[in-house]
C-alpha atoms as a PDB file:
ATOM      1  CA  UNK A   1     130.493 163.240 251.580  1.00  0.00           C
ATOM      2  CA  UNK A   2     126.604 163.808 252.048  1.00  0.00           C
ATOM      3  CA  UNK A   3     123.852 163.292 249.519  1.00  0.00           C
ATOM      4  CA  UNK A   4     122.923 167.695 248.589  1.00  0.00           C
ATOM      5  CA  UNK A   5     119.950 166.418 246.527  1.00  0.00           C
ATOM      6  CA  UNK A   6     117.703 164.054 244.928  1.00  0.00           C
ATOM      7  CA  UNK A   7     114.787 164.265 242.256  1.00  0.00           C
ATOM      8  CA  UNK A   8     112.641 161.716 241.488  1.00  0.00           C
ATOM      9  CA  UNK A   9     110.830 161.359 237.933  1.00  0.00           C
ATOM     10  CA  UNK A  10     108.956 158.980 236.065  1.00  0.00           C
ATOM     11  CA  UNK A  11     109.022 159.254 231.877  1.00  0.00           C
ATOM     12  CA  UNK A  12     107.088 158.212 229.578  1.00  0.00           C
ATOM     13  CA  UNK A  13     103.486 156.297 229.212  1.00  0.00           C
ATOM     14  CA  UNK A  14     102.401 153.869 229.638  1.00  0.00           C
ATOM     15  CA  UNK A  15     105.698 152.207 229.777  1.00  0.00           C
ATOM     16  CA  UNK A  16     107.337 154.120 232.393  1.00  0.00           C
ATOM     17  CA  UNK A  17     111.045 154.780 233.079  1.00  0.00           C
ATOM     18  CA  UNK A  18     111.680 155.877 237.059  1.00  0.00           C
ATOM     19  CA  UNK A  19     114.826 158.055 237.553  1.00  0.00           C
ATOM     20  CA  UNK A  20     116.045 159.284 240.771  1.00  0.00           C
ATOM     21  CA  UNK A  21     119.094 162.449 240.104  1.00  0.00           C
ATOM     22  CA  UNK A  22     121.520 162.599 243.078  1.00  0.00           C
ATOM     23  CA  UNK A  23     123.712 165.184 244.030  1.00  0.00           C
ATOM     24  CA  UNK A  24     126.853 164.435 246.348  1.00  0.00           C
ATOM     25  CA  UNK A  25     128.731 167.066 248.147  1.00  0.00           C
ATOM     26  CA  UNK A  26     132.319 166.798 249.711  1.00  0.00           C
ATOM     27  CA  UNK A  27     132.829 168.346 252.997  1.00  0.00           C
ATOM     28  CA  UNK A  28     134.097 171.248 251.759  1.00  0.00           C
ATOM     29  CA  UNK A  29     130.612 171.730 250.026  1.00  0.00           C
ATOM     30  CA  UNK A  30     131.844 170.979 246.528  1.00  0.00           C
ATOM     31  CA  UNK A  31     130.452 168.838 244.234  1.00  0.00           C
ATOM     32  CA  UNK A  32     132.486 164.968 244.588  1.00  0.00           C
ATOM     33  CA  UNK A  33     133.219 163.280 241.690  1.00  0.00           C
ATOM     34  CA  UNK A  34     133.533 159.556 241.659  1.00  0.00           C
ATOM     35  CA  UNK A  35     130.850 158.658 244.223  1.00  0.00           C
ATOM     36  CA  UNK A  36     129.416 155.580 243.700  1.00  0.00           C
ATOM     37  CA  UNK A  37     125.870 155.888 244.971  1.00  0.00           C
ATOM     38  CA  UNK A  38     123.648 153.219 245.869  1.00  0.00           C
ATOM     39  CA  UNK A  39     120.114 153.459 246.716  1.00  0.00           C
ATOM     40  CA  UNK A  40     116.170 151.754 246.535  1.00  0.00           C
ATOM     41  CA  UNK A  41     113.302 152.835 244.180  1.00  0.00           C
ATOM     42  CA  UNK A  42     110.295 151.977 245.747  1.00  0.00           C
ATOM     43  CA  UNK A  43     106.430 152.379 245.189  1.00  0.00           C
ATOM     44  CA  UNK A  44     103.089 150.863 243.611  1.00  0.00           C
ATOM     45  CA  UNK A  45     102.576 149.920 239.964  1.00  0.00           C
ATOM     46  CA  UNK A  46     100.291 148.038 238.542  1.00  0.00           C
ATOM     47  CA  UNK A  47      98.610 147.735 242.107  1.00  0.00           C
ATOM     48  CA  UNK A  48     101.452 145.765 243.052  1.00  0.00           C
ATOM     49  CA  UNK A  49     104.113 147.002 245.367  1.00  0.00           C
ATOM     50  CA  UNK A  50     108.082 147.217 243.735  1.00  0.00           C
ATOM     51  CA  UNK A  51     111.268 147.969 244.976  1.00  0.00           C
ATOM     52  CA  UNK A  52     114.650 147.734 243.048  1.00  0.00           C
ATOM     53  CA  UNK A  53     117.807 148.748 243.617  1.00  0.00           C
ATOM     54  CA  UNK A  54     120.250 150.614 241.776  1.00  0.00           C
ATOM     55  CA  UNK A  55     123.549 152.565 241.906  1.00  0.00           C
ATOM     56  CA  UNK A  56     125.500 154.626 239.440  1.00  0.00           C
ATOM     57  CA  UNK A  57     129.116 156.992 240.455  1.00  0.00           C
ATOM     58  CA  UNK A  58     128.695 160.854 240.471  1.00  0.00           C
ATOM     59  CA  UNK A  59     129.768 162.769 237.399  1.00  0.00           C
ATOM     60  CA  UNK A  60     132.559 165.980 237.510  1.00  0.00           C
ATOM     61  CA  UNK A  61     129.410 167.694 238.587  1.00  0.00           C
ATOM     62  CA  UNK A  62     128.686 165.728 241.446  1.00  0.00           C
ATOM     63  CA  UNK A  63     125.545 163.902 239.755  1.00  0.00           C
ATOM     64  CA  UNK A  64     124.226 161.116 238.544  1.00  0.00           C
ATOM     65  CA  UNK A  65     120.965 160.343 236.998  1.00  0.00           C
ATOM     66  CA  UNK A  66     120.058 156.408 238.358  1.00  0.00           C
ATOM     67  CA  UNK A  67     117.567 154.314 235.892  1.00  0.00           C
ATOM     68  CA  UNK A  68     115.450 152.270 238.763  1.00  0.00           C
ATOM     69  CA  UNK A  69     113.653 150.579 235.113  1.00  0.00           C
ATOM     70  CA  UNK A  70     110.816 150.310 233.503  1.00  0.00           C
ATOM     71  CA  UNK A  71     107.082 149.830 234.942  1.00  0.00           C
ATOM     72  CA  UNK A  72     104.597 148.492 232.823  1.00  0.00           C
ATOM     73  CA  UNK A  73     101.990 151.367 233.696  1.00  0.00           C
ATOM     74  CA  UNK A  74     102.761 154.541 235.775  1.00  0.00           C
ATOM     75  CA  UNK A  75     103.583 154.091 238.909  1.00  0.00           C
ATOM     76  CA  UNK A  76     100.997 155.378 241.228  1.00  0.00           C
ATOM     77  CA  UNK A  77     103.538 156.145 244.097  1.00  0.00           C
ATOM     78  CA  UNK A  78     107.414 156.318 243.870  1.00  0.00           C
ATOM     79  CA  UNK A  79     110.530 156.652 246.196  1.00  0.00           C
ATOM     80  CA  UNK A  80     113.985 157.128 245.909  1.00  0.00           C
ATOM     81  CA  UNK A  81     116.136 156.644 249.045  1.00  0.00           C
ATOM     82  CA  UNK A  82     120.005 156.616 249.094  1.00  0.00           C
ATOM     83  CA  UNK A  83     121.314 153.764 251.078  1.00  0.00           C
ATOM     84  CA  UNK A  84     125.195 154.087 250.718  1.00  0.00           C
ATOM     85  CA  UNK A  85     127.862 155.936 249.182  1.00  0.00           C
ATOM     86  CA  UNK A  86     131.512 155.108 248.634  1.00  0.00           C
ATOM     87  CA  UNK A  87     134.760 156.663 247.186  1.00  0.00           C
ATOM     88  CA  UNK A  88     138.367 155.982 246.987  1.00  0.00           C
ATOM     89  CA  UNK A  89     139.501 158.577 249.675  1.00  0.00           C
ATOM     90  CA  UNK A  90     136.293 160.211 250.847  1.00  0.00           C
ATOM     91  CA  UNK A  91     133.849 158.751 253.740  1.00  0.00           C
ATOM     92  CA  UNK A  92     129.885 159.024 253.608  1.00  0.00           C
ATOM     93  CA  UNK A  93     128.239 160.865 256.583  1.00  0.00           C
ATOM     94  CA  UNK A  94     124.870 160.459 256.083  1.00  0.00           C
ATOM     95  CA  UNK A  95     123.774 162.767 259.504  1.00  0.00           C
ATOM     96  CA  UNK A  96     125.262 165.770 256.798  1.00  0.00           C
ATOM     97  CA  UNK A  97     122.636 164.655 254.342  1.00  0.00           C
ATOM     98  CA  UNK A  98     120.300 167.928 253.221  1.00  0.00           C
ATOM     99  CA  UNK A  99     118.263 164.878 251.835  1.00  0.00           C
ATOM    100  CA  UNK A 100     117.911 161.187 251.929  1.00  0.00           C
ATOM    101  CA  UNK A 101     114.993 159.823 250.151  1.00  0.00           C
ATOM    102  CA  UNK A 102     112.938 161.740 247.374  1.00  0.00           C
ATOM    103  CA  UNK A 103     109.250 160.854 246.573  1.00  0.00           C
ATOM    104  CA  UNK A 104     106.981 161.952 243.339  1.00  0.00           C
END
């Protein structure tokens, strides 16, 4: 498996929601269902630097929107990186990765 994509977003103001959406491949190049990703939001807010982590498992579709929280005001920087994925019968090789951490 290999992380295809990632987008970062923050919603909202002034209390701000950060998302990162991940996309996992198979490799065969399909979309994987079932992968549990795990990965770090990290940034400034509030003038203060954050970091959280967070995980979620890939939809039929291969994706899965992860919730990093709620910042009190927008976050002036932000950062999504993906720092593991596991499945039931599938290994992660993150050298195949199109894309590893996503900034906004």
């Amino acid at each position: 498996m290999h992380v295809q994509s990632i987008v970062t977003q923050r919603i909202g103001y002034p209390v701000v929601t950060l998302q990162a959406t991940v996309t996992v491949f198979n490799g065969l190049g399909v979309p994987d269902q079932g992968a549990a990703v795990s990965g770090t939001f990290s940034g400034m807010a509030d003038g203060l630097q954050f970091t959280k982590s967070a995980s979620a498992t890939t939809n039929a579709s291969g994706i899965r929107v992860i919730d990093g929280g709620k910042n009190r005001k927008n976050a002036a920087s932000l950062i999504f990186c993906v720092g593991n994925i596991t499945h039931a019968t599938l290994a992660y090789d993150q050298s195949v990765n199109v894309v590893t951490c996503d900034d906004s």
